[in-house]
PDB file of N, CA and C in Angstrom:
ATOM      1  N   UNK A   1       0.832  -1.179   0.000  1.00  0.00           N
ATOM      2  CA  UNK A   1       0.000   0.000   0.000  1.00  0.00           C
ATOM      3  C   UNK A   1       0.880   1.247   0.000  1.00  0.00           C
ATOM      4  N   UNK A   2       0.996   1.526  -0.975  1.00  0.00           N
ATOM      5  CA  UNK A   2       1.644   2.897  -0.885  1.00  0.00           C
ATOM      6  C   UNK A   2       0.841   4.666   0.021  1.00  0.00           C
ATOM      7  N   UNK A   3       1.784   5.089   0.619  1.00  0.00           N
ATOM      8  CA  UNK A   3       1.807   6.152   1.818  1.00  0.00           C
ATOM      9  C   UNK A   3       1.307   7.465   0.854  1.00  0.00           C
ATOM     10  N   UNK A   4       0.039   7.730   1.674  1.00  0.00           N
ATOM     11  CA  UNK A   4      -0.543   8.935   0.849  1.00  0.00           C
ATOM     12  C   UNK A   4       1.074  10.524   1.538  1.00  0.00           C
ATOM     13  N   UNK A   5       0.635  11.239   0.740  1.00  0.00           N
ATOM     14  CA  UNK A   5       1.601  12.437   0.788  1.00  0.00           C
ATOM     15  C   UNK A   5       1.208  13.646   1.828  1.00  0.00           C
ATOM     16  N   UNK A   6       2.200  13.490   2.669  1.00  0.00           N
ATOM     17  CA  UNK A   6       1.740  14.564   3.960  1.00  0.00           C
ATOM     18  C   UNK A   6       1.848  15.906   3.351  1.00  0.00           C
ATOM     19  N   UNK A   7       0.952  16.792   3.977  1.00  0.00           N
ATOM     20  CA  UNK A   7       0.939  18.236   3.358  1.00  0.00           C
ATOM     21  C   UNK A   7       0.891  18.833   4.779  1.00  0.00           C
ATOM     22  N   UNK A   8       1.578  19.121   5.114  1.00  0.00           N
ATOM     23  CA  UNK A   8       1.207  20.091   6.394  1.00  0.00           C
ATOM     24  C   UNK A   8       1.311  21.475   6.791  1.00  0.00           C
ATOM     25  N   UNK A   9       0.689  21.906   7.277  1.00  0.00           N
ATOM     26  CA  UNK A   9       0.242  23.223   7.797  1.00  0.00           C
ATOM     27  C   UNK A   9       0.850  23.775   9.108  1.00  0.00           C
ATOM     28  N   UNK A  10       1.836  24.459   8.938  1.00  0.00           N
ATOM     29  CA  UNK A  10       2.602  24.927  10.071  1.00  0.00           C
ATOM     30  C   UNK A  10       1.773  26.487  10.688  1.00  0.00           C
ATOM     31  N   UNK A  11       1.027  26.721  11.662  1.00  0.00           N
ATOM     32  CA  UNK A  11       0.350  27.820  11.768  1.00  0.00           C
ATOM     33  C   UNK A  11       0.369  27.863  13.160  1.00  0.00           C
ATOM     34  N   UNK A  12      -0.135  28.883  14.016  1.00  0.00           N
ATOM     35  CA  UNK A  12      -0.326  29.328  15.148  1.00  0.00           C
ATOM     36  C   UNK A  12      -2.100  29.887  14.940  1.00  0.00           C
ATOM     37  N   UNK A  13      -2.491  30.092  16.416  1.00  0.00           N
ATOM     38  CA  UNK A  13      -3.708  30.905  16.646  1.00  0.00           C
ATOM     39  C   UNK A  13      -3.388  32.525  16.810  1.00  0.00           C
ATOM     40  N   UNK A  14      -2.106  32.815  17.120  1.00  0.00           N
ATOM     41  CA  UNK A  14      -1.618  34.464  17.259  1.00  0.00           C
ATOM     42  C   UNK A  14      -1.223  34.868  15.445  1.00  0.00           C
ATOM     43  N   UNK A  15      -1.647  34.201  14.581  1.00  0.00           N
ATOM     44  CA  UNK A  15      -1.587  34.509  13.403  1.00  0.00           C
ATOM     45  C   UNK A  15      -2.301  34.574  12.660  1.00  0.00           C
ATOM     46  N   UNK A  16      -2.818  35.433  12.079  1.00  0.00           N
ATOM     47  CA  UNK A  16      -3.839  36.382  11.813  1.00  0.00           C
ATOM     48  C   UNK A  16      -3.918  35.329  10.379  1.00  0.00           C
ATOM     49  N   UNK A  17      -3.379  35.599   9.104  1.00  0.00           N
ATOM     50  CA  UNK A  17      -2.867  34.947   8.191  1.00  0.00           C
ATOM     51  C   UNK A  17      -3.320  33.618   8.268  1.00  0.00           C
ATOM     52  N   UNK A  18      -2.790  32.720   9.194  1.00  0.00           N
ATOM     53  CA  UNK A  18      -3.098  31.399   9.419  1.00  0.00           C
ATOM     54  C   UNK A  18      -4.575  30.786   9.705  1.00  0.00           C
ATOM     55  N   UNK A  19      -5.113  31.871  10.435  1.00  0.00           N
ATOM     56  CA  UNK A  19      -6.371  31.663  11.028  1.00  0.00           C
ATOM     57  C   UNK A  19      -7.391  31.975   9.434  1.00  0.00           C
ATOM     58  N   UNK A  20      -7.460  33.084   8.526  1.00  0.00           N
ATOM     59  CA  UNK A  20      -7.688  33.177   7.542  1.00  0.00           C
ATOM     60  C   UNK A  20      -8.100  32.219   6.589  1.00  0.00           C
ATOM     61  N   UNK A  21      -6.840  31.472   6.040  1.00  0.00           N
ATOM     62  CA  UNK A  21      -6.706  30.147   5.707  1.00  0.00           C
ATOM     63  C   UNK A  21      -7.173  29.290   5.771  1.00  0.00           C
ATOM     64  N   UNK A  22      -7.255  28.753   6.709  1.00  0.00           N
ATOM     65  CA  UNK A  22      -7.756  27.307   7.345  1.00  0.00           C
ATOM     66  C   UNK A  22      -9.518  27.316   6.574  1.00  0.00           C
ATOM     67  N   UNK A  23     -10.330  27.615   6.268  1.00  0.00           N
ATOM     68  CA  UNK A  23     -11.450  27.707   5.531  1.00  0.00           C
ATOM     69  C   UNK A  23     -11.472  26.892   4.485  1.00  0.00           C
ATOM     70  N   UNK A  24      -9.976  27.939   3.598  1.00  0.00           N
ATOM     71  CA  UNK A  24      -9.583  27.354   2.259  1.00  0.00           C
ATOM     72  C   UNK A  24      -8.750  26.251   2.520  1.00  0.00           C
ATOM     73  N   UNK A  25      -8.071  25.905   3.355  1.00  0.00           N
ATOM     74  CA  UNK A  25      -7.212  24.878   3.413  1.00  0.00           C
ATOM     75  C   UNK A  25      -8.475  23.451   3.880  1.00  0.00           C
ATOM     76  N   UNK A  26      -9.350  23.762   4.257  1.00  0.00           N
ATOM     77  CA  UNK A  26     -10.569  22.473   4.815  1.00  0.00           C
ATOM     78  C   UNK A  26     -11.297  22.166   3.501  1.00  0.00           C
ATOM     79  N   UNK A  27     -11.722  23.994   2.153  1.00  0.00           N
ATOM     80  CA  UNK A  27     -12.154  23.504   1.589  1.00  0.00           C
ATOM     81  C   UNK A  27     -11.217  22.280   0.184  1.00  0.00           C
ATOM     82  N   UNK A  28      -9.613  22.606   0.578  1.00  0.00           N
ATOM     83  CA  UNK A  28      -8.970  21.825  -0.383  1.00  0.00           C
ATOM     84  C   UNK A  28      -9.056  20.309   0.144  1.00  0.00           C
ATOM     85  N   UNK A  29      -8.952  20.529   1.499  1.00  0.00           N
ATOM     86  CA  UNK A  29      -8.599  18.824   1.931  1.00  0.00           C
ATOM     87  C   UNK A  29     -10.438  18.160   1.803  1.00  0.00           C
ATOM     88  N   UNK A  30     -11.579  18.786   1.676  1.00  0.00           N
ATOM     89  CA  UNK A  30     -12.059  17.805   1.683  1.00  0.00           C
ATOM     90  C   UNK A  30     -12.579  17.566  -0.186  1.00  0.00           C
ATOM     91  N   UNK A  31     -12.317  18.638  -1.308  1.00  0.00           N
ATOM     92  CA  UNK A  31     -12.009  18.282  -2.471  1.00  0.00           C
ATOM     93  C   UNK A  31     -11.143  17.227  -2.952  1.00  0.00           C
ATOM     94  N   UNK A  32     -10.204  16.971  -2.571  1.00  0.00           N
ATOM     95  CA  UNK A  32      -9.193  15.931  -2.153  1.00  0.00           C
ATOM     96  C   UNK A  32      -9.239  14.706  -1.386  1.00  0.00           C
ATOM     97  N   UNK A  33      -9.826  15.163  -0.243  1.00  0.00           N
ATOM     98  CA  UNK A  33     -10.022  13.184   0.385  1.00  0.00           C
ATOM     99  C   UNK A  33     -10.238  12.192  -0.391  1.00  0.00           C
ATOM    100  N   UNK A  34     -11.584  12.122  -0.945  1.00  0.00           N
ATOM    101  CA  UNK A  34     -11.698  10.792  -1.850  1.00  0.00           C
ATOM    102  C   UNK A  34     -10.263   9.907  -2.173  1.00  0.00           C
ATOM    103  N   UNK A  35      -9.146  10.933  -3.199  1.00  0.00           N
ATOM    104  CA  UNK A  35      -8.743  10.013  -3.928  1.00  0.00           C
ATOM    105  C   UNK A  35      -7.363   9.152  -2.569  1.00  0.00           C
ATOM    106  N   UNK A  36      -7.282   9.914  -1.771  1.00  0.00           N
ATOM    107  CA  UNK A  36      -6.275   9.035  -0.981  1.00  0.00           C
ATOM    108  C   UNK A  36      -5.007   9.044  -1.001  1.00  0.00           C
ATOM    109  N   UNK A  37      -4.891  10.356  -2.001  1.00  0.00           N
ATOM    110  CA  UNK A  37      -3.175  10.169  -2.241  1.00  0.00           C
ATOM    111  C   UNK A  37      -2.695  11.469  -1.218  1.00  0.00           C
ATOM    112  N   UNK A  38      -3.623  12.427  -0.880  1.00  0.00           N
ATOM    113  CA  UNK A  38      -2.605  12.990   0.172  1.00  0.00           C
ATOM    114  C   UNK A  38      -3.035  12.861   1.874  1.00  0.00           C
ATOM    115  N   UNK A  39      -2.393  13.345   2.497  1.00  0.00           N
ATOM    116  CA  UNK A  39      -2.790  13.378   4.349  1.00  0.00           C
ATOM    117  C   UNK A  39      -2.435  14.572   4.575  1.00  0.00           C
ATOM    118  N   UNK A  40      -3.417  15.243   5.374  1.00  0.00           N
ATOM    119  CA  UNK A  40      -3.469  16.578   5.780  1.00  0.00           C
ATOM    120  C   UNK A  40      -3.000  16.770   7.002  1.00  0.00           C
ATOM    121  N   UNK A  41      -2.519  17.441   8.086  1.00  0.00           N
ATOM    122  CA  UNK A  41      -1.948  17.897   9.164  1.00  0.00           C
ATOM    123  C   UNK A  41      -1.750  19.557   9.434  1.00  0.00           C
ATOM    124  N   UNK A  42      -2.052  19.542  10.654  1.00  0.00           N
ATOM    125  CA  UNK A  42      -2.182  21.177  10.945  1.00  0.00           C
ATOM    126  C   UNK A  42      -1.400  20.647  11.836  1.00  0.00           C
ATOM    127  N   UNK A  43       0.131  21.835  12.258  1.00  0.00           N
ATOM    128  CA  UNK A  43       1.035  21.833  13.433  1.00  0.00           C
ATOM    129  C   UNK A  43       1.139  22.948  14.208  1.00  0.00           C
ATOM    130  N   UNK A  44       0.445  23.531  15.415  1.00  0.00           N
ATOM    131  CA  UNK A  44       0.218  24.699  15.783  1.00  0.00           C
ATOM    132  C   UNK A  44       1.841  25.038  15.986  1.00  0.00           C
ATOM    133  N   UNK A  45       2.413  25.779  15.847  1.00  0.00           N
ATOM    134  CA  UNK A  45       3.537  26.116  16.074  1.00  0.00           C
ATOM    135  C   UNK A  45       3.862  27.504  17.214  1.00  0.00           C
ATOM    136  N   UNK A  46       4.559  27.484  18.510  1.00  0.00           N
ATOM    137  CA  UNK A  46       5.024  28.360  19.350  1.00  0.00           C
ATOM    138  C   UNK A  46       3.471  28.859  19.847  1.00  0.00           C
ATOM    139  N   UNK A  47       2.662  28.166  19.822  1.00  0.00           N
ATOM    140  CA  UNK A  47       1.333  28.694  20.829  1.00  0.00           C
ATOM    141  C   UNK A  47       1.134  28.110  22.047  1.00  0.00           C
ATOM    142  N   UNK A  48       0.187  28.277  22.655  1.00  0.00           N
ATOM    143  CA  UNK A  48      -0.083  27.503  24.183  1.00  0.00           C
ATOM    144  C   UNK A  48      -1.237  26.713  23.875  1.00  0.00           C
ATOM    145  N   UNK A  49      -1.182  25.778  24.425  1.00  0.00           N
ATOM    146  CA  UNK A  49      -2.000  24.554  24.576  1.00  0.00           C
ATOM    147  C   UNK A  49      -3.393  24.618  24.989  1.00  0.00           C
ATOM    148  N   UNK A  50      -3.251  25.611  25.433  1.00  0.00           N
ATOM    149  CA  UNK A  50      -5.401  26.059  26.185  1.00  0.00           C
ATOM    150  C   UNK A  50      -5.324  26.577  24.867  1.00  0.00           C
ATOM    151  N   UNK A  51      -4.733  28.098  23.950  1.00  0.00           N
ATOM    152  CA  UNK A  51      -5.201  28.530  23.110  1.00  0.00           C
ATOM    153  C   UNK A  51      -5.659  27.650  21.676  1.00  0.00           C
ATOM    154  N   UNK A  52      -4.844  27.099  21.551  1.00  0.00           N
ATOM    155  CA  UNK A  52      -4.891  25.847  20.188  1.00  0.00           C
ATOM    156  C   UNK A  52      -6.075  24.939  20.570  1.00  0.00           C
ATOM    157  N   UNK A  53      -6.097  24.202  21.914  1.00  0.00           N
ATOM    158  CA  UNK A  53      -7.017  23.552  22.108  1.00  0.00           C
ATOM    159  C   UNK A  53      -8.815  24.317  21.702  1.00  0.00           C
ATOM    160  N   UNK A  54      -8.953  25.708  22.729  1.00  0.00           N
ATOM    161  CA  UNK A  54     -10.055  26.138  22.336  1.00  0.00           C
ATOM    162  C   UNK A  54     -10.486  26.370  21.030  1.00  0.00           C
ATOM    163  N   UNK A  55      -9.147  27.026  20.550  1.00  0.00           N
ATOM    164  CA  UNK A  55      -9.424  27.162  18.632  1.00  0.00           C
ATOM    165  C   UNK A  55     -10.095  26.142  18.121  1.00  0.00           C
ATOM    166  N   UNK A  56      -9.389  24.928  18.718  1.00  0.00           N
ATOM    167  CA  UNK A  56      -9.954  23.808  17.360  1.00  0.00           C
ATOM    168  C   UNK A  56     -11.385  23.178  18.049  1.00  0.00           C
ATOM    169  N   UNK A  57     -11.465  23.117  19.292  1.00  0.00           N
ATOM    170  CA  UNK A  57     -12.995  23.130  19.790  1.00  0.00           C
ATOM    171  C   UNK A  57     -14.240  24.120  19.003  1.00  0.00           C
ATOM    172  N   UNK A  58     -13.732  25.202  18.789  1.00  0.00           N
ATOM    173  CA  UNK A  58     -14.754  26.277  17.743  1.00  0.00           C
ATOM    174  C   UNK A  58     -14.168  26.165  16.382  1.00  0.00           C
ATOM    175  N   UNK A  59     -13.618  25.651  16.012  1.00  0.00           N
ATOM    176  CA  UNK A  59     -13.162  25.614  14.544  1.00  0.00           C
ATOM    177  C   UNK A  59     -13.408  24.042  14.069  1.00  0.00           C
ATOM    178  N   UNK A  60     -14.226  23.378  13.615  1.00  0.00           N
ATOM    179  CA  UNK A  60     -14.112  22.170  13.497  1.00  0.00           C
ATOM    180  C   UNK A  60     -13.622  21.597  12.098  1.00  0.00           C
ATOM    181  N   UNK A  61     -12.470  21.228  11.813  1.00  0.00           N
ATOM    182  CA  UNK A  61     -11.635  20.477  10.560  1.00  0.00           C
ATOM    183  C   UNK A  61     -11.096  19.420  10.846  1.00  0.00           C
ATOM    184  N   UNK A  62     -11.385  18.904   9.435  1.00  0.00           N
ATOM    185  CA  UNK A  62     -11.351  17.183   9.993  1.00  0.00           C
ATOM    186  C   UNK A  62      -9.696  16.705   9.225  1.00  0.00           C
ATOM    187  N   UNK A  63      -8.879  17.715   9.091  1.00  0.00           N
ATOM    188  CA  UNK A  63      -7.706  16.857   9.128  1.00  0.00           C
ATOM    189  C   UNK A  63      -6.852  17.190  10.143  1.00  0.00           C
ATOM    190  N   UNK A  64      -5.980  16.277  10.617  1.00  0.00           N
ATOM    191  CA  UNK A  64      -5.164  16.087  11.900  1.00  0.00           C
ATOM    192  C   UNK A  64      -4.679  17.421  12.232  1.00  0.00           C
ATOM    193  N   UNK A  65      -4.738  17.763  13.823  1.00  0.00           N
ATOM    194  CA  UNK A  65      -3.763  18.950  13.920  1.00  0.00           C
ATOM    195  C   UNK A  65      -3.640  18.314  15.790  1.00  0.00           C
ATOM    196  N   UNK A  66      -1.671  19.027  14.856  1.00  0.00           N
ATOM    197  CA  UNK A  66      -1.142  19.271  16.814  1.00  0.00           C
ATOM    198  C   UNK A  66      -0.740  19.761  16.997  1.00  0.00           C
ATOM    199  N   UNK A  67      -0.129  19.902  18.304  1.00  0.00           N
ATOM    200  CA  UNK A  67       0.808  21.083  18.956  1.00  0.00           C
ATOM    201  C   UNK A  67       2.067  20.616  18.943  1.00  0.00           C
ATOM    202  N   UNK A  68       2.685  21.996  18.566  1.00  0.00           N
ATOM    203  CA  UNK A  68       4.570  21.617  18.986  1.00  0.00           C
ATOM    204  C   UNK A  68       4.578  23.481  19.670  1.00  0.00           C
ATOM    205  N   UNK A  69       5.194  23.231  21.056  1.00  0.00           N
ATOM    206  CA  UNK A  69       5.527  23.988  21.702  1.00  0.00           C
ATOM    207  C   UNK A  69       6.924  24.457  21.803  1.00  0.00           C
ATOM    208  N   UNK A  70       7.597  25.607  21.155  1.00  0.00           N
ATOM    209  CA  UNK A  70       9.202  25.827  21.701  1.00  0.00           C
ATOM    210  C   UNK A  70       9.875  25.050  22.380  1.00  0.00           C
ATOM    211  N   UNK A  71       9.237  25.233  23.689  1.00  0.00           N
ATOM    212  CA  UNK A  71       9.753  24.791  25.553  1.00  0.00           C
ATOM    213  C   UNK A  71      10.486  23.323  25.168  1.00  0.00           C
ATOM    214  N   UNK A  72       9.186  22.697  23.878  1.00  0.00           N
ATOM    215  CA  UNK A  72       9.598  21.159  24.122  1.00  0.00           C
ATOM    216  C   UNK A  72      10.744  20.991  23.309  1.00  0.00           C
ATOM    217  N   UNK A  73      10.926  22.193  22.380  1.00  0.00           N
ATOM    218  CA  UNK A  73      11.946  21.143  21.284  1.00  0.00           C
ATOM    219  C   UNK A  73      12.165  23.127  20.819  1.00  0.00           C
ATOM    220  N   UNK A  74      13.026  23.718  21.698  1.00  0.00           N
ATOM    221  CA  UNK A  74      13.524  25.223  20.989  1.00  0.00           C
ATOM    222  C   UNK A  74      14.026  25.346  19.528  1.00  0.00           C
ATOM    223  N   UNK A  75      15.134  24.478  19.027  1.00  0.00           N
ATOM    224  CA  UNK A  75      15.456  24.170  17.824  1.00  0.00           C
ATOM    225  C   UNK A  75      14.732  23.974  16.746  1.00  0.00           C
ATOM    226  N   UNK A  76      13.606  23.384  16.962  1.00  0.00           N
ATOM    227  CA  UNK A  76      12.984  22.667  15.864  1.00  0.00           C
ATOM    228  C   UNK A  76      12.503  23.695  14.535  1.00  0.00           C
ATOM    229  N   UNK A  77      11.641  24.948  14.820  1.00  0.00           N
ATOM    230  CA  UNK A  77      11.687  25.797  13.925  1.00  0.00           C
ATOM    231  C   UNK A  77      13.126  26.217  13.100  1.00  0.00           C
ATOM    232  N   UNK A  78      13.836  26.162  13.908  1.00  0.00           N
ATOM    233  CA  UNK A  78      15.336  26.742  12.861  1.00  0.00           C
ATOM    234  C   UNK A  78      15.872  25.735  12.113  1.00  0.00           C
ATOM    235  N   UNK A  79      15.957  24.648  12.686  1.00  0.00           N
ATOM    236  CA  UNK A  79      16.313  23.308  12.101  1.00  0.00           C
ATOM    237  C   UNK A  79      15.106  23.022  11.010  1.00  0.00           C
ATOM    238  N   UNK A  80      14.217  23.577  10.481  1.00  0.00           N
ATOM    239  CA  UNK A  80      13.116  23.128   9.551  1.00  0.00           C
ATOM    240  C   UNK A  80      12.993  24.535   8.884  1.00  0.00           C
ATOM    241  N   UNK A  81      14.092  25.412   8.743  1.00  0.00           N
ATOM    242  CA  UNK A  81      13.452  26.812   8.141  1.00  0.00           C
ATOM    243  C   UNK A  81      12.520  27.507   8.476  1.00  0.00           C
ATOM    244  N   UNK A  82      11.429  27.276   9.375  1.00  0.00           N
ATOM    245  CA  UNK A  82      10.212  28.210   9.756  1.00  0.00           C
ATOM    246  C   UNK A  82      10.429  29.340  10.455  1.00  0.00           C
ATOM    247  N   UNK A  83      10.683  30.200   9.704  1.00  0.00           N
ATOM    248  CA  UNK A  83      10.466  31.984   9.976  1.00  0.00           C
ATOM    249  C   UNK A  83       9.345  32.556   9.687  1.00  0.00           C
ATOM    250  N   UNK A  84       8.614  32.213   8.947  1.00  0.00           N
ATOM    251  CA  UNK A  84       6.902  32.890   8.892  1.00  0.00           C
ATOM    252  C   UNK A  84       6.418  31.618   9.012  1.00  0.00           C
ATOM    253  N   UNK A  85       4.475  32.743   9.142  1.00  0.00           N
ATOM    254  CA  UNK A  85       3.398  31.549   8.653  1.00  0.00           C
ATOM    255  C   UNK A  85       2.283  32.204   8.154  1.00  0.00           C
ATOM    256  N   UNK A  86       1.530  31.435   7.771  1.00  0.00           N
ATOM    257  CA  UNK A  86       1.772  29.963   7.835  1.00  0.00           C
ATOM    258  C   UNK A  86       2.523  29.284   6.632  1.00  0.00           C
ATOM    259  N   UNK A  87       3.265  28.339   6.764  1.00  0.00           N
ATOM    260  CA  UNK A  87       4.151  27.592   6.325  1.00  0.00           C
ATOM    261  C   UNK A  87       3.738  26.265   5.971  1.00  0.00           C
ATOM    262  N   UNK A  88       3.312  26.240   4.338  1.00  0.00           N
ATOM    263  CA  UNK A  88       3.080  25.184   4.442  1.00  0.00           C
ATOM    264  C   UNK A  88       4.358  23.508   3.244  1.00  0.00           C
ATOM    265  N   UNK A  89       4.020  22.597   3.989  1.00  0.00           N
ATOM    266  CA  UNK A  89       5.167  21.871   3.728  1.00  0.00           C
ATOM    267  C   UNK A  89       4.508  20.385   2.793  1.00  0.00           C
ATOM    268  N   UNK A  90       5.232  20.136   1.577  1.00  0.00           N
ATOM    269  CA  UNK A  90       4.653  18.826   1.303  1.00  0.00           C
ATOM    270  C   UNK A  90       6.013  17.721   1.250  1.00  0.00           C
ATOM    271  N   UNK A  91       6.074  16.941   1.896  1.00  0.00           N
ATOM    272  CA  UNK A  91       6.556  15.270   1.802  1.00  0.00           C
ATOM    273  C   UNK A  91       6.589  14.486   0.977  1.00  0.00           C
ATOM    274  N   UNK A  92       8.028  14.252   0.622  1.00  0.00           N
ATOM    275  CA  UNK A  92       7.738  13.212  -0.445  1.00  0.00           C
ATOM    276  C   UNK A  92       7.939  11.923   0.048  1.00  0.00           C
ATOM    277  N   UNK A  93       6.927  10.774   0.684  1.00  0.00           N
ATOM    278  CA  UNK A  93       7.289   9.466   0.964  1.00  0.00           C
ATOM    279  C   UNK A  93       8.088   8.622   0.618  1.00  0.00           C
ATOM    280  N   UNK A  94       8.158   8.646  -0.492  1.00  0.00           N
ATOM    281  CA  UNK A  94       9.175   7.904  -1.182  1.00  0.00           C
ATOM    282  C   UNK A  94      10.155   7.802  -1.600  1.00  0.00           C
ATOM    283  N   UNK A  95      10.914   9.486  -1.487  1.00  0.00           N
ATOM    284  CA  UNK A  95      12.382   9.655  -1.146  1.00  0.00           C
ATOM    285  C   UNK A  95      12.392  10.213   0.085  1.00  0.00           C
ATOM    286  N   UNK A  96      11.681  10.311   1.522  1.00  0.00           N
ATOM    287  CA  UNK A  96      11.443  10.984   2.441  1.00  0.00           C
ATOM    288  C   UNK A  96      12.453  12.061   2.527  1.00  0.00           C
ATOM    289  N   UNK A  97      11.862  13.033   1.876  1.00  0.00           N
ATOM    290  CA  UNK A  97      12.437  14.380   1.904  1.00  0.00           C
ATOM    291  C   UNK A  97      11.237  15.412   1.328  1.00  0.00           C
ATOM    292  N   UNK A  98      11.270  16.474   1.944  1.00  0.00           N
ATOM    293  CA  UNK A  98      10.519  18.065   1.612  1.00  0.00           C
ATOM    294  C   UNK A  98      10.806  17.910   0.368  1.00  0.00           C
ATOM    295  N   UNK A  99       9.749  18.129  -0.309  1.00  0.00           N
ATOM    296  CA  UNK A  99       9.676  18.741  -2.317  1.00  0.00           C
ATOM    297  C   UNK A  99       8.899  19.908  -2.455  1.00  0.00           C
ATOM    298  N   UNK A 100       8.582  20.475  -1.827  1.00  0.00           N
ATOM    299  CA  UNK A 100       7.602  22.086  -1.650  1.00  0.00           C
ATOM    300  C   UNK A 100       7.650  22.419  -0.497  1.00  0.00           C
ATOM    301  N   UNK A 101       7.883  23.962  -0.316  1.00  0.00           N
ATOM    302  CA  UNK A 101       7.683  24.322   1.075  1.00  0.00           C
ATOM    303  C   UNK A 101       7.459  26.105   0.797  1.00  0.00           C
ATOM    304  N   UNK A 102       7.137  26.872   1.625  1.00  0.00           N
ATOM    305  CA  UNK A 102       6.973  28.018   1.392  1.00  0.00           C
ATOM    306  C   UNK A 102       6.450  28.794  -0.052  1.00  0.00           C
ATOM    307  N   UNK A 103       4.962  28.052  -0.237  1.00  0.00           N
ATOM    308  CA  UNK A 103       3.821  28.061  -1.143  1.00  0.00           C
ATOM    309  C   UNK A 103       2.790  28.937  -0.328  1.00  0.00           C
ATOM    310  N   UNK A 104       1.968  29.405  -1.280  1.00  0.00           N
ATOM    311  CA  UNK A 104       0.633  30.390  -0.763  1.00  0.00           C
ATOM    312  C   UNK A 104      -0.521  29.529  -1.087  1.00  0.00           C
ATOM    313  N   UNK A 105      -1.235  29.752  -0.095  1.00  0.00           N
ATOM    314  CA  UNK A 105      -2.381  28.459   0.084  1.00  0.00           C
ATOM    315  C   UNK A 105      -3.356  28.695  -1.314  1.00  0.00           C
ATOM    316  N   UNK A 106      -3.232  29.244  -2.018  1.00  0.00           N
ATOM    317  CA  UNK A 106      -4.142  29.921  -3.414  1.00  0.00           C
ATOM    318  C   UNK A 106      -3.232  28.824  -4.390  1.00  0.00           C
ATOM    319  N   UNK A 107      -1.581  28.379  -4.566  1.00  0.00           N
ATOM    320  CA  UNK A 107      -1.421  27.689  -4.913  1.00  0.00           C
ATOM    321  C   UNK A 107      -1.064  26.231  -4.748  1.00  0.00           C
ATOM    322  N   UNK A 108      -2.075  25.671  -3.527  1.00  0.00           N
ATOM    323  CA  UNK A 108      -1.457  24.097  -2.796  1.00  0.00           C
ATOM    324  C   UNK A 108      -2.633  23.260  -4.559  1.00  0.00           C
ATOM    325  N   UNK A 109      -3.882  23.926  -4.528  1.00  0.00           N
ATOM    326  CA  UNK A 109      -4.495  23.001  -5.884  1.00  0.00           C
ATOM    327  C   UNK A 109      -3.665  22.451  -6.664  1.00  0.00           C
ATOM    328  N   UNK A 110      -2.880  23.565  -7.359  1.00  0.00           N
ATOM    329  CA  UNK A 110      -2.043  23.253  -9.048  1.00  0.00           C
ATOM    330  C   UNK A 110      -1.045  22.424  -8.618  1.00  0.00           C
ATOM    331  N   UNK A 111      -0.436  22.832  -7.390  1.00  0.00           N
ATOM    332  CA  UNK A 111       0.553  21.815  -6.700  1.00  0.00           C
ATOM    333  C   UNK A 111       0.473  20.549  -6.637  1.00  0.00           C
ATOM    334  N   UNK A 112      -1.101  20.364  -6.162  1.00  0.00           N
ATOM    335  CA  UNK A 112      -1.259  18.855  -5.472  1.00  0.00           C
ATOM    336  C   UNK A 112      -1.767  18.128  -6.641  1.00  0.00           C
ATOM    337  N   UNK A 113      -2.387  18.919  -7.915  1.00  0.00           N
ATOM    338  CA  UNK A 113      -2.763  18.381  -9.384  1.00  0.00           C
ATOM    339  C   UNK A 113      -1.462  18.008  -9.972  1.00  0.00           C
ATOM    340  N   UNK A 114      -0.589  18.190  -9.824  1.00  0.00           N
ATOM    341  CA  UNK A 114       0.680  17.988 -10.331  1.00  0.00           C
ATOM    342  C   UNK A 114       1.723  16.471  -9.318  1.00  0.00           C
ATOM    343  N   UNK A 115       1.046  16.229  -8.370  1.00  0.00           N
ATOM    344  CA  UNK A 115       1.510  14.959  -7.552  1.00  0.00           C
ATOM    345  C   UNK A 115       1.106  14.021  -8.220  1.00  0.00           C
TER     346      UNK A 115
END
């Protein structure tokens, strides 16, 4: 069984931008579910855990999202390039390595028509 293609969504709730998005990013992932070839993920990035939590309690989208907090892992944004957001990232399974990253959510369609 070959591994559908992670697309993920690097965003915060203190980001104006990010919060925006997510509409269009629910209406791409559920245009997309059917065929199975990609997996969606939201990664709240440098927020707090009550705030992200309540967000997604009033925001309801049905592809995966979690938290990564600084505290737990300070490096991890610099070690992955993330200086803005939202940031979004696609995976290539099958050479496991990044093949897109720092795209505008207006172009993840033509992108993901092209996988």
């Amino acid at each position: 069984m070959e591994l559908a293609t992670p697309i993920i969504d690097f965003w915060s709730t203190w980001c104006g931008p990010c919060i925006a998005q997510h509409p269009e990013l629910q209406r791409i992932v559920n245009a997309y579910k059917a065929n199975g070839k990609f997996k969606f993920v939201g990664i709240a990035v440098n927020d707090k855990f009550a705030s992200w939590k309540q967000y997604l309690e009033k925001h309801v989208y049905t592809y995966e999202n979690y938290i990564f907090q600084d505290s737990d892992y300070p490096n991890l944004r610099k070690e992955l390039g993330i200086y803005s957001f939202p940031r979004y990232v696609i995976v290539n399974t099958k050479e496991n390595k990044v093949v897109r990253s720092n795209f505008q959510i207006n172009q993840l369609r033509e992108i993901l028509n092209t996988l």
